[in-house]
Protein backbone atom coordinates (compact mmCIF):
# COMPACT_ATOMS: atom_id res chain seq x y z
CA UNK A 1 415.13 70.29 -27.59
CA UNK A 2 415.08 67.55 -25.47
CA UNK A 3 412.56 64.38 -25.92
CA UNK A 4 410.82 63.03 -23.03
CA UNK A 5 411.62 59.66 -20.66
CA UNK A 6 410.83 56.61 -22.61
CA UNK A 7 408.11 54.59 -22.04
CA UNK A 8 408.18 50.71 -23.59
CA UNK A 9 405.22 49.41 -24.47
CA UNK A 10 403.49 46.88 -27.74
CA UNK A 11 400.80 49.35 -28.50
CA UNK A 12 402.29 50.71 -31.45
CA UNK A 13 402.89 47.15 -32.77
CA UNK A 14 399.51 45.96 -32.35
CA UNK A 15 398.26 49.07 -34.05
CA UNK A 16 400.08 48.70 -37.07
CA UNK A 17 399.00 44.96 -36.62
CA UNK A 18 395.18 45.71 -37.00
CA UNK A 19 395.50 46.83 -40.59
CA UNK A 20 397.96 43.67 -41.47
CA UNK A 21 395.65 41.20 -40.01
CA UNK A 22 392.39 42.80 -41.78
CA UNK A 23 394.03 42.20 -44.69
CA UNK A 24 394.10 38.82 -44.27
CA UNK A 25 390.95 38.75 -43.32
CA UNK A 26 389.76 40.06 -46.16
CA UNK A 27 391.11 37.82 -48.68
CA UNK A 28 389.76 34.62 -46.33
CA UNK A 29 386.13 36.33 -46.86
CA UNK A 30 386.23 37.53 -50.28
CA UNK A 31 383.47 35.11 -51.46
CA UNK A 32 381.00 37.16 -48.75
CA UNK A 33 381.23 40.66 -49.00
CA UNK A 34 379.27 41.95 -46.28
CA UNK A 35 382.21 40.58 -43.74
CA UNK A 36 385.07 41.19 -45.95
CA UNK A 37 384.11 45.21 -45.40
CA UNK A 38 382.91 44.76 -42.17
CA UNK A 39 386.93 43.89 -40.95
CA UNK A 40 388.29 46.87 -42.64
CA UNK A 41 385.54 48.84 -40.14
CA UNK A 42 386.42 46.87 -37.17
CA UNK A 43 390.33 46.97 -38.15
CA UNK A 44 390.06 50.96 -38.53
CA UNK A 45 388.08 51.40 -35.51
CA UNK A 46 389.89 49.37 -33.42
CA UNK A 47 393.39 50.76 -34.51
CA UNK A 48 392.19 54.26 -33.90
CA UNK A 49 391.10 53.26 -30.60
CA UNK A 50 394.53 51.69 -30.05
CA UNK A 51 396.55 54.82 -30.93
CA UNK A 52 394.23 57.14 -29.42
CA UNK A 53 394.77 55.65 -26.17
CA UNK A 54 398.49 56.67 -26.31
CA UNK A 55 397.68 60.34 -26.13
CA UNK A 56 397.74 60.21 -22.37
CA UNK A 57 401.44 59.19 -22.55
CA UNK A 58 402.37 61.39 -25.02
CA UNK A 59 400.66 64.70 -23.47
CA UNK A 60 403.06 63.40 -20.29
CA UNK A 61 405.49 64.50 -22.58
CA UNK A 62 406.73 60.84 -22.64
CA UNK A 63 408.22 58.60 -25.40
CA UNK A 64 406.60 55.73 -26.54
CA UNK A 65 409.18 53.00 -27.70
CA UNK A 66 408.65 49.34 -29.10
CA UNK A 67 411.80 47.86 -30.45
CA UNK A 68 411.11 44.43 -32.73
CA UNK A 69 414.29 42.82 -33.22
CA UNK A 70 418.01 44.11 -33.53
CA UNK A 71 419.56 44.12 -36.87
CA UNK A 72 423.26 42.94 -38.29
CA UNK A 73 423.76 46.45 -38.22
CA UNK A 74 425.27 48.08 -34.81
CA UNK A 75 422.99 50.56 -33.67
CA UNK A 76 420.29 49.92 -35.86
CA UNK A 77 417.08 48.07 -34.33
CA UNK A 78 413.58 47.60 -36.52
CA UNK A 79 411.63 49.17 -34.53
CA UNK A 80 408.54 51.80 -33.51
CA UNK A 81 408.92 55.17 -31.51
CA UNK A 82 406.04 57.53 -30.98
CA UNK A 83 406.90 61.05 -30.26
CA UNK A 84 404.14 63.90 -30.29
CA UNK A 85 405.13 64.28 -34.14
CA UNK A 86 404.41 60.72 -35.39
CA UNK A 87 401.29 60.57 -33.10
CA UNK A 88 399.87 63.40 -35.04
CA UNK A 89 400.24 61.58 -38.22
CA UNK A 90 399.15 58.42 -36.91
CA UNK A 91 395.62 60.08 -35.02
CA UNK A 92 395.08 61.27 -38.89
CA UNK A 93 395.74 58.32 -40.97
CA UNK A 94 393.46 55.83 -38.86
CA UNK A 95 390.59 57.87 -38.23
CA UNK A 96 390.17 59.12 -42.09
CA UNK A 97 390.82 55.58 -42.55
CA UNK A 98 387.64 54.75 -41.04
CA UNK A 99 385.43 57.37 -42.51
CA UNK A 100 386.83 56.34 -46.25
CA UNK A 101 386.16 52.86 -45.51
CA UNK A 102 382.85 53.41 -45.31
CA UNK A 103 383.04 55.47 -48.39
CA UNK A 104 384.53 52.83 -50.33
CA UNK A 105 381.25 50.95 -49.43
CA UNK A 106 379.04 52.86 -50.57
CA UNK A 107 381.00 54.41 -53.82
CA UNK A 108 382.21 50.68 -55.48
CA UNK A 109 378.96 49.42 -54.76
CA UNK A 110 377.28 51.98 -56.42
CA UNK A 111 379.29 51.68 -59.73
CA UNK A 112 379.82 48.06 -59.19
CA UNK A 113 383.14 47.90 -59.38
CA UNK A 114 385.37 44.87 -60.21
CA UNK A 115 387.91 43.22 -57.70
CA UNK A 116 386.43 44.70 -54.92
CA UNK A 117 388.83 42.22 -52.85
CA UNK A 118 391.93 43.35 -53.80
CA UNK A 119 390.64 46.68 -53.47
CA UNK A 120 389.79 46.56 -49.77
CA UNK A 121 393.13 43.93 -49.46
CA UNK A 122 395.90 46.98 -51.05
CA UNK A 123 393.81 49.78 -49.25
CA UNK A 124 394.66 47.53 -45.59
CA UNK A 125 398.25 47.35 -46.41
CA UNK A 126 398.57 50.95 -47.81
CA UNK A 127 397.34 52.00 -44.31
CA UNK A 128 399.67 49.60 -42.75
CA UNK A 129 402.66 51.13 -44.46
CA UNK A 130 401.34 54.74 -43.70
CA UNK A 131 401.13 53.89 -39.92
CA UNK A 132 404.43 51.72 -39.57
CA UNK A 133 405.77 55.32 -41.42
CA UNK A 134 404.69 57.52 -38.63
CA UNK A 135 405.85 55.03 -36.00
CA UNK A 136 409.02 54.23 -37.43
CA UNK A 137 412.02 55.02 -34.61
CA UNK A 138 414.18 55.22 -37.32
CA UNK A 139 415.08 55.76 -41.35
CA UNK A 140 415.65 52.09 -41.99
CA UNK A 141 411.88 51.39 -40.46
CA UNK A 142 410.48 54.41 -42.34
CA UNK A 143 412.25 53.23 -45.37
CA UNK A 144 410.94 49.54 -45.24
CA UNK A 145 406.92 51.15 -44.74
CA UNK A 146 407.85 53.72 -47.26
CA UNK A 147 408.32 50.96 -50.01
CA UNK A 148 405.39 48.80 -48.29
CA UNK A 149 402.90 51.47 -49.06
CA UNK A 150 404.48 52.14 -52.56
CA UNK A 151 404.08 48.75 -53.81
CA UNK A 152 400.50 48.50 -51.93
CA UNK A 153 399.38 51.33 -53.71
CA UNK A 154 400.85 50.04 -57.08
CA UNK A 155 397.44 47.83 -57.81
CA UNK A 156 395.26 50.71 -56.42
CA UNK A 157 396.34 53.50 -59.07
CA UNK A 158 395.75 50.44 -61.65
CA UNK A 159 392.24 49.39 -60.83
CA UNK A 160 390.54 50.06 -63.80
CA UNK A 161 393.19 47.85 -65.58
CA UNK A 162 392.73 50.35 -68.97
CA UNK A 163 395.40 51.20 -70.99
CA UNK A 164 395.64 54.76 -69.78
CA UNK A 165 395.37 53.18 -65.93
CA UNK A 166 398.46 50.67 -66.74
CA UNK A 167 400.69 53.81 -67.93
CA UNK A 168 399.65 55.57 -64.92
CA UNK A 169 400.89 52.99 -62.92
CA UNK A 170 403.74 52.68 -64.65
CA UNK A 171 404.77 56.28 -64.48
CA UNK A 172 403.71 56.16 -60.66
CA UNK A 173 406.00 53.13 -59.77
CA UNK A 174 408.84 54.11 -61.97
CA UNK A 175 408.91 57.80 -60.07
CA UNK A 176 408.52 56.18 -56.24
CA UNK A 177 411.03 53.28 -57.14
CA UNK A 178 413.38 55.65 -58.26
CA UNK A 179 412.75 57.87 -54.71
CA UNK A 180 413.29 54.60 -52.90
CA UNK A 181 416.76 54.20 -54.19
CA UNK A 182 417.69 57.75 -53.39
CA UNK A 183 416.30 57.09 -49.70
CA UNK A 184 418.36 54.13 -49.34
CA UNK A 185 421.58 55.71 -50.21
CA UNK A 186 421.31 58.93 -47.94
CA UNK A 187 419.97 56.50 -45.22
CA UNK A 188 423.18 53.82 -45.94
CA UNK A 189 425.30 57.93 -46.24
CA UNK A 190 423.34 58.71 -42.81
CA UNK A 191 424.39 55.49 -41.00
CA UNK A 192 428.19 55.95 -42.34
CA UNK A 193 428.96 59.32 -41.03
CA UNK A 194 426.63 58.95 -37.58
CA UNK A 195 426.84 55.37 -37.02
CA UNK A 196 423.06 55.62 -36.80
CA UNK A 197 419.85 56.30 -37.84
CA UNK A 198 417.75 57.82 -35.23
CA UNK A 199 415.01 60.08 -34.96
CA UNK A 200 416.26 62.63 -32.71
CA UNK A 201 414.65 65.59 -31.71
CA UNK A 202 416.77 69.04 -32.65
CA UNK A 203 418.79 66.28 -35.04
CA UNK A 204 421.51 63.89 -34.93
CA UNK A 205 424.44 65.49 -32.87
CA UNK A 206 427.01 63.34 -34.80
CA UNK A 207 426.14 65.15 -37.96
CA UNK A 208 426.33 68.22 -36.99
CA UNK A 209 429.71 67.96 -35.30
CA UNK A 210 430.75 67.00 -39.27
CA UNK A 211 429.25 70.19 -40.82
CA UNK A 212 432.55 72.09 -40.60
CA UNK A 213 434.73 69.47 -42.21
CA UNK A 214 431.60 67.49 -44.52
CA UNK A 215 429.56 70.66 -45.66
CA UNK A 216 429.89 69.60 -49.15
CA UNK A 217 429.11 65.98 -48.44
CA UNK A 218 426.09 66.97 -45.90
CA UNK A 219 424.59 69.31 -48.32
CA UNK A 220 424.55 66.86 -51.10
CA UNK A 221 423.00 63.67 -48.81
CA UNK A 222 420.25 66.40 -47.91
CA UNK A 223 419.00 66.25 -51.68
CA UNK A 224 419.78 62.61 -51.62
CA UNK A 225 416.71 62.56 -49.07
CA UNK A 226 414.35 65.44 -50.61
CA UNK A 227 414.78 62.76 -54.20
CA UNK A 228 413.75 60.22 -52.05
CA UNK A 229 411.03 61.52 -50.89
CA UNK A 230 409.19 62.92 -54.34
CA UNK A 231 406.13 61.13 -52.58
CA UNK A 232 405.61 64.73 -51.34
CA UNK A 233 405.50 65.67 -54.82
CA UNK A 234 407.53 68.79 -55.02
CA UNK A 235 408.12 70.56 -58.57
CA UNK A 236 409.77 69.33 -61.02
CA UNK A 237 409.13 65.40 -59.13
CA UNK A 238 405.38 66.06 -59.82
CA UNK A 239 403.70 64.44 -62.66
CA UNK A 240 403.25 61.19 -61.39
CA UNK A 241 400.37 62.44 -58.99
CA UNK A 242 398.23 64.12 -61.48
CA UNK A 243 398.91 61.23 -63.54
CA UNK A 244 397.43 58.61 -60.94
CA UNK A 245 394.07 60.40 -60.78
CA UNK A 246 392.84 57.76 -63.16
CA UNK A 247 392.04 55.50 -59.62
CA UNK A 248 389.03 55.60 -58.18
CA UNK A 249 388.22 58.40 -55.99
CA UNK A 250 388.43 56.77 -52.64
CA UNK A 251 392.32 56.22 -53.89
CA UNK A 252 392.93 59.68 -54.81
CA UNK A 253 391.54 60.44 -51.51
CA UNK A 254 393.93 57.85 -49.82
CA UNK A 255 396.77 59.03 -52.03
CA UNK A 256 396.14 63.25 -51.23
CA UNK A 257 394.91 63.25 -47.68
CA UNK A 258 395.74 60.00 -45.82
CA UNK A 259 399.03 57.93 -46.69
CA UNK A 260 401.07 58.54 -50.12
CA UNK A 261 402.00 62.25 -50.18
CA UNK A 262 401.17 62.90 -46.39
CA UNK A 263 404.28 60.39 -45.70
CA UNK A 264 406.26 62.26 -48.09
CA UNK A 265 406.20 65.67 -46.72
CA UNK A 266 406.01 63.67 -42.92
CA UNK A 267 409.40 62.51 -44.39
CA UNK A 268 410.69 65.84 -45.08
CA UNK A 269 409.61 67.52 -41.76
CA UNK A 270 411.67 64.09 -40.23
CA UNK A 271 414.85 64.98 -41.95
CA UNK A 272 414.74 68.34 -40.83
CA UNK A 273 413.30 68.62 -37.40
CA UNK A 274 414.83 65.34 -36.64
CA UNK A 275 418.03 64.18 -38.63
CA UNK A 276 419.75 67.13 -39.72
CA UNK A 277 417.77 69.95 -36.88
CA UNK A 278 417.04 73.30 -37.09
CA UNK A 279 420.91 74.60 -36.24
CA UNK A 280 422.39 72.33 -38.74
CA UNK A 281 420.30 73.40 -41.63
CA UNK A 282 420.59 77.19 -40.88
CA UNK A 283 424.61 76.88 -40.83
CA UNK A 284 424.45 75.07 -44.40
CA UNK A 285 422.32 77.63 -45.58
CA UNK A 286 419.83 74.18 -46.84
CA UNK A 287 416.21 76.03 -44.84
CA UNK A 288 416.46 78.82 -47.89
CA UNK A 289 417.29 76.29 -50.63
CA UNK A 290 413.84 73.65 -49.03
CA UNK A 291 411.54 77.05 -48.84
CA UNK A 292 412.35 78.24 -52.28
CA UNK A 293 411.63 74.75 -53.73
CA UNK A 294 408.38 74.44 -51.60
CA UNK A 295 407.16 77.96 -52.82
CA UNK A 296 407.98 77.64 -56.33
CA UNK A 297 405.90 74.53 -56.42
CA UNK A 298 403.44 76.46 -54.69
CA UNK A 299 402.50 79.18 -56.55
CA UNK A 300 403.38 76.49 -60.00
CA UNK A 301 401.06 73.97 -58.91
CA UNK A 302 398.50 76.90 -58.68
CA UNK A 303 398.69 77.91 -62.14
CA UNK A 304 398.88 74.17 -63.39
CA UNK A 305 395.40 73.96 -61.34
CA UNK A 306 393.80 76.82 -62.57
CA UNK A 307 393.90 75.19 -66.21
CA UNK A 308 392.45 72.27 -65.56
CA UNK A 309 388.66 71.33 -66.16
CA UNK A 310 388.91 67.97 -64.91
CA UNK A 311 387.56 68.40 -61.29
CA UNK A 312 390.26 66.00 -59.52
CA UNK A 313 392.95 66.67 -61.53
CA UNK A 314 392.61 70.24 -60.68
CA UNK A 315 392.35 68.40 -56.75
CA UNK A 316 395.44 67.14 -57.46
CA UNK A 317 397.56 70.13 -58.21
CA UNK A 318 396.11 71.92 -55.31
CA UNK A 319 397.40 68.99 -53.21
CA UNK A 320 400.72 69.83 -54.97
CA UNK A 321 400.48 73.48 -53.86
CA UNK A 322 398.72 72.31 -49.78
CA UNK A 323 401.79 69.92 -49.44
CA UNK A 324 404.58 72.68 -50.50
CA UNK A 325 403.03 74.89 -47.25
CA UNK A 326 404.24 71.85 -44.97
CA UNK A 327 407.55 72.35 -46.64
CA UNK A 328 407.54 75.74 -46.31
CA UNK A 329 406.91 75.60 -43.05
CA UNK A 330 409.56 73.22 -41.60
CA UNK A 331 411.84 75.34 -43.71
CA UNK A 332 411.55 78.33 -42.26
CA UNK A 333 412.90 76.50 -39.07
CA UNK A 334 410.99 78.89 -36.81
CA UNK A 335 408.68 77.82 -33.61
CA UNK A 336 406.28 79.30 -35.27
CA UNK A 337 406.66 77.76 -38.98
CA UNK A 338 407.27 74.80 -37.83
CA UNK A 339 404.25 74.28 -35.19
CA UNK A 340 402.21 75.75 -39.18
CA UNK A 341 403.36 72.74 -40.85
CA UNK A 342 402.63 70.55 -38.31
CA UNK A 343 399.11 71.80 -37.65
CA UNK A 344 398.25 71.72 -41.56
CA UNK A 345 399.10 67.61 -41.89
CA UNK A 346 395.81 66.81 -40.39
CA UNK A 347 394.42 70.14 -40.86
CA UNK A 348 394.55 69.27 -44.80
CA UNK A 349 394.01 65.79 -44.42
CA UNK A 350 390.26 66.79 -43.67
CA UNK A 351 389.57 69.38 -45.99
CA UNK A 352 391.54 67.74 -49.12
CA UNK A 353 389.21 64.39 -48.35
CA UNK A 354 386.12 66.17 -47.79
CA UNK A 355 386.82 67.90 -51.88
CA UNK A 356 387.74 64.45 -52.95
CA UNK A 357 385.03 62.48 -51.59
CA UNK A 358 382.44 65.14 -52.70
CA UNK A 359 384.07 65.10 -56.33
CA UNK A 360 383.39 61.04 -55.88
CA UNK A 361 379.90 61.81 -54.77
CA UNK A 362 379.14 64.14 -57.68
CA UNK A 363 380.79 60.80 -60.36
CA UNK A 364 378.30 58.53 -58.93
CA UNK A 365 375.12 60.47 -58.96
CA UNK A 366 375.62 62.39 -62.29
CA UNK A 367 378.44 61.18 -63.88
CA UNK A 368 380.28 64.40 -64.43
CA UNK A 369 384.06 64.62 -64.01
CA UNK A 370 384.79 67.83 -65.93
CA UNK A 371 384.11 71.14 -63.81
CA UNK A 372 382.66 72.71 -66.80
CA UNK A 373 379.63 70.40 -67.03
CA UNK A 374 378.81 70.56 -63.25
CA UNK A 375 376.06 73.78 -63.95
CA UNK A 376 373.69 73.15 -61.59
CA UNK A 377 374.80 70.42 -59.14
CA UNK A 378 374.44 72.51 -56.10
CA UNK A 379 371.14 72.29 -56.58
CA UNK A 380 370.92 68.73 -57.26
CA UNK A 381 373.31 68.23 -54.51
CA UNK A 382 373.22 70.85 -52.28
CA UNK A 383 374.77 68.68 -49.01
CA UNK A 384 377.83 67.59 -51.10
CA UNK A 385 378.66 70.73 -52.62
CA UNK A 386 377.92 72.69 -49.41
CA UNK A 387 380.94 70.45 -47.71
CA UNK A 388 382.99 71.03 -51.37
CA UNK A 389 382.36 74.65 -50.83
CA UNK A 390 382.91 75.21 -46.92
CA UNK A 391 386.77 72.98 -47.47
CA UNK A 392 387.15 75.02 -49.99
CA UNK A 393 387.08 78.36 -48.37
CA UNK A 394 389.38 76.42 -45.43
CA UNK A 395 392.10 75.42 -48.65
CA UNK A 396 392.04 79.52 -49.36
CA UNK A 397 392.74 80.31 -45.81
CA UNK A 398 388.88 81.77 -45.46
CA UNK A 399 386.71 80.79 -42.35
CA UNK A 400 384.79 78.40 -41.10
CA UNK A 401 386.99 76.21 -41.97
CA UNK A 402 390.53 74.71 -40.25
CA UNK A 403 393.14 75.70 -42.96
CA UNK A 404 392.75 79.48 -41.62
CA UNK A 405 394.53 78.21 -38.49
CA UNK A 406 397.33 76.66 -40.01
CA UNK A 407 398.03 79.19 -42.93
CA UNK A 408 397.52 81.91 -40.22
CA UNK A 409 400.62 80.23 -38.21
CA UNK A 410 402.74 79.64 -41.35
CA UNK A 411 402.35 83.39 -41.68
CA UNK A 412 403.41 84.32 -38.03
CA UNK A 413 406.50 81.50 -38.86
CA UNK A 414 407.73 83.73 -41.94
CA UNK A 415 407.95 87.12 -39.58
CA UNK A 416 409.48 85.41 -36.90
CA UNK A 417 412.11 84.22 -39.24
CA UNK A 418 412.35 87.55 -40.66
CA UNK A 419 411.87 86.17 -44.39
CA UNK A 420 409.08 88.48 -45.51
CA UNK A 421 409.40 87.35 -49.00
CA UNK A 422 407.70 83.86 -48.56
CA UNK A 423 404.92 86.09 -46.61
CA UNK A 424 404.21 87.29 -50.08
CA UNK A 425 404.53 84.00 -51.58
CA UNK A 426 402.28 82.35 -49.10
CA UNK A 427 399.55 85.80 -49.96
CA UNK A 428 399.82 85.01 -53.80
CA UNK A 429 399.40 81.24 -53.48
CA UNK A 430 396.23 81.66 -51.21
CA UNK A 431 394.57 84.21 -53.86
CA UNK A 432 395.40 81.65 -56.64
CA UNK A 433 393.28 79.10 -54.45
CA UNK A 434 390.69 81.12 -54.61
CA UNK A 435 390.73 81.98 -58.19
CA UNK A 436 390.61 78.00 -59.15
CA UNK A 437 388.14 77.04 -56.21
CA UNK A 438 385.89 80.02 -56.04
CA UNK A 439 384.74 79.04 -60.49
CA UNK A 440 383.91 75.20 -59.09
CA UNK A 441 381.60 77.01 -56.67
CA UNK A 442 379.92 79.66 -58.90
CA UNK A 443 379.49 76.93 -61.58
CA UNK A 444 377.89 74.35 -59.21
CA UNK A 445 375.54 77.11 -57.56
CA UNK A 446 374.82 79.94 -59.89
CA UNK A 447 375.09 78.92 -63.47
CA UNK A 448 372.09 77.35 -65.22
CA UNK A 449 372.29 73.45 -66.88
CA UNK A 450 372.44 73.63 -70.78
CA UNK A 451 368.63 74.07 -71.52
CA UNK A 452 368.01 76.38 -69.39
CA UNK A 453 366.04 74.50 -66.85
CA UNK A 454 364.97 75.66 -63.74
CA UNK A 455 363.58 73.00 -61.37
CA UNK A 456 366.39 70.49 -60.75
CA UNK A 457 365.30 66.91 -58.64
CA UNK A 458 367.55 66.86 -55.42
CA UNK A 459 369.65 63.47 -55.26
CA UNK A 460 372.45 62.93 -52.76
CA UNK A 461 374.67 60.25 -53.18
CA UNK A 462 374.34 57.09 -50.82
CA UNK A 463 374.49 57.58 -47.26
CA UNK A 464 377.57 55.46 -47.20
CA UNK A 465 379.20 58.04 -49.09
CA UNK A 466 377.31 61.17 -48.06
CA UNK A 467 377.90 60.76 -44.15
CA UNK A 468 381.37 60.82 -44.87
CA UNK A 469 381.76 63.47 -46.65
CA UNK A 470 379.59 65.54 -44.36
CA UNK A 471 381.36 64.45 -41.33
CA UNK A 472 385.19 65.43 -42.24
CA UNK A 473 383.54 68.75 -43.63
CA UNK A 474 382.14 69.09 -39.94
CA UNK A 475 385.19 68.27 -38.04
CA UNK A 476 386.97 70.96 -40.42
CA UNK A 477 384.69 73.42 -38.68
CA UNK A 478 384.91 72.26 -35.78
CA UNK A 479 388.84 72.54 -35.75
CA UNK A 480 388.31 76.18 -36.69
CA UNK A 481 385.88 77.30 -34.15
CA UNK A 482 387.60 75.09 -31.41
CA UNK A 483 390.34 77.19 -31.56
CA UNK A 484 388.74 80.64 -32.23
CA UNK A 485 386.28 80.70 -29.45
CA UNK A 486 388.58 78.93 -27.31
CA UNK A 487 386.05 75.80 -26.96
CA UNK A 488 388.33 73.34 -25.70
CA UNK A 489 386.85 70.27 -27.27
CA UNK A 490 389.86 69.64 -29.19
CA UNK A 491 392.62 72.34 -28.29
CA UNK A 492 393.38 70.83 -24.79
CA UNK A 493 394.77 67.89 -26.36
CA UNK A 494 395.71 68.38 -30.03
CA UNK A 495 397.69 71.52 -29.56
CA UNK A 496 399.27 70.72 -26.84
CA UNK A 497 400.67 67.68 -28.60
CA UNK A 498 402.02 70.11 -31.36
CA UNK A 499 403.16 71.94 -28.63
CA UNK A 500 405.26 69.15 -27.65
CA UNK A 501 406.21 68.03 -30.99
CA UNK A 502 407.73 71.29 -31.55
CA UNK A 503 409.53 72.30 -28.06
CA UNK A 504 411.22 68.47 -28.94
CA UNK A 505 412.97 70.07 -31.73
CA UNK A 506 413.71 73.45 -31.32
CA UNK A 507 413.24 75.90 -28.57
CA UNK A 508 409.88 77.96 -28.18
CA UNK A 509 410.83 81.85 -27.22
């Protein structure tokens, strides 16, 4: 439970830089659009490439540390740490970054949308705040990123600028504000008791030693922190993400898959592997209390989904259920559980922005958003829908696709922590995929357009958008049959970083 020996180095601050000075570059070139996107390519690319390159470090089971200035505040330092954790976070954000980019290309092109600048400007920062979030070496960093990407995303979930778009945005920044407030008082709580605010692997050793005499007081700040962190959009803190589907698509696939709620529940996993550790939340009974929440909203968000004919607001809830596994399996504070939730942040990251982008795909081309009017768009489209329908199998836990792997550890988490009832939970939740994913598929494939017509022209959406699409549905697959047959390709280096990540924060029998 030990991290490794630190290693200083100005990586992670030029990554996070990359983003920051794109979008800068963007505004200087919004008068010629063919550059303006061309630096969010070279600033996603190039940022990948940057925090890629500290894989090496990491699988030395090393530290990498990059401390900005000291604050007024003793012991506190803005500053970036990246642990095997944070990397995994980071490795997602920037390289779905880069596919979406070239989405966004092809998809507000294609509909022509307005401020195209400010589009590509907010989208920069948002993935600045979601990277400075997964580097952060402490709350008070994660907290400053956590309101960067809030108010960066603000202008994103607004874009249309209609009426029902303003109140969207509206109810989005009044529920995030309101987190950031609760975040700032259990982080000014934290700092108080502990005299900082570290990430620590197995926890901060200063709270613990208070758990005798503060269980009250420590029990309380714990749902100070789950508040502020409703990004991760746990039931009843929900509403705002269904809510903000009125954004264009390439948002809703930032917001699901890439930054918003992936920092929330990257949050949550924080607090527990690395504030409050797996020892202190089993004495204060808080692991049962976090997995009851997550698998309420699981197996809620379900039936919300099921009931929706909208095809991303029905997205949306599922991302509510996805997220709630992560949860679930930090708070089952098992090797096992744990090593699940880690493995299904990226894991879902690609499948949730494969069934966005497709749903993007199918807006463009034939200008159906309701799942009910989609008879016959496999045929039309049968290289989008056949990525919508193999990520879809991988959200129910079916093969080919990567989210068998990581619902297949959350499983092995719940025996090893002898809680057999969230086994169930996790069984019922993955049926209720299928019963709201398996319809989209049928409709799409099987049932006849009104009219009854037979022959149906085949039109894909742009390659800008269909490439995409196709390629995150790919690497979903290959994530699967990497680890099945053993390949190689990707195991000898991603789960070996999980590895690390977890034997940081609690011990692996």
């Amino acid at each position: 439970m030990t991290e490794g020996a630190i290693v200083s180095s100005f990586i992670p601050l030029f990554a996070i830089l990359c983003p920051a000075t794109a979008s800068i570059l963007i505004l200087l070139s919004r008068k010629r659009p063919n550059v303006r996107e061309s630096w969010t390519i070279i600033a996603g690319i190039l940022q990948f490439s940057l925090i890629a390159s500290m894989i090496p470090t990491i699988l030395n089971e090393e530290v990498i540390k990059c401390i900005f200035f000291q604050t007024m505040f003793k012991g506190i330092a803005f500053g970036f740490k990246v642990d095997a954790f944070g990397l995994i976070f980071a490795l997602t954000a920037s390289f779905l970054w880069i596919l979406v980019s070239f989405y966004s290309i092809g998809y507000m092109r294609s509909l022509r949308e307005h401020a195209q600048t400010r589009y590509y400007f907010c989208f920069a920062i948002a993935i600045f705040g979601a990277i400075g979030v997964a580097m952060s070496a402490n709350l008070l960093t994660m907290f400053i990123f956590f309101e960067i990407l809030t108010v960066s995303t603000y202008p994103l979930v607004i874009h249309e600028q209609s009426k029902e778009a303003i109140s969207a945005g509206h109810k989005y920044f009044a529920y995030l504000l309101t987190a950031g407030v609760f975040l700032l008082f259990a982080i000014m709580m934290t700092y108080y008791l502990t005299g900082t605010t570290d990430f620590t692997g197995g926890g901060i050793k200063a709270l613990s030693e208070l758990s005798s005499a503060y269980k009250l007081t420590l029990v309380i700040l714990f749902f100070c922190f789950l508040l502020g962190f409703m990004k991760a959009a746990w039931m009843p803190f929900h509403s705002w993400l269904p809510t903000a589907m009125i954004a264009p698509t390439p948002v809703s696939a930032l917001l699901h898959a890439v930054a918003v709620v992936k920092a929330g529940v990257f949050g949550i996993v924080r607090i527990v592997c690395y504030i409050y550790g797996v020892d202190l939340m089993t004495s204060l009974g808080l692991g049962l209390a976090l997995a009851c929440i997550a698998g309420f909203t699981m197996i809620v968000a379900n039936l919300f989904a099921i009931a929706q004919d909208n095809l991303k607001r029905r997205l949306a809830y599922s991302t509510i259920n996805q997220l709630s596994y992560i949860i679930l399996g930090a708070a089952l504070l098992s090797p096992k559980g744990i090593e699940g939730a880690m493995i299904h942040i990226p894991f879902h990251g690609f499948m949730k922005i494969t069934l966005f982008l497709c749903a993007g795909a199918i807006m463009v081309v034939t200008g159906k958003k309701n799942i009910s009017e989609m008879a016959g768009v496999g045929k039309q489209m049968p290289v989008t829908m056949l990525a919508f329908t193999i990520t879809a199998f991988g959200m129910c836990g079916i093969p080919p696709a990567c989210g068998f792997i990581s619902k297949w550890f959350l499983c092995l988490g719940t025996l090893q922590a002898e809680e057999i009832i969230f086994l169930f939970v996790l069984l019922i939740a993955s049926l209720l995929d299928v019963v709201y994913f398996f319809p989209i598929i049928h409709i799409a494939f099987f049932k006849r357009p009104e009219g009854g017509v037979e022959e149906v022209e085949v039109k894909e959406a742009p390659l800008f958008m269909l490439i995409p699409l196709s390629l995150t549905a790919i690497f979903s697959v290959i994530f699967f049959l990497d680890f099945i047959l053993r390949l190689n390709i990707i195991s000898m280096y991603f789960y070996k970083i999980v590895e690390i990540a977890v034997g940081n924060v609690i011990p692996i029998p």
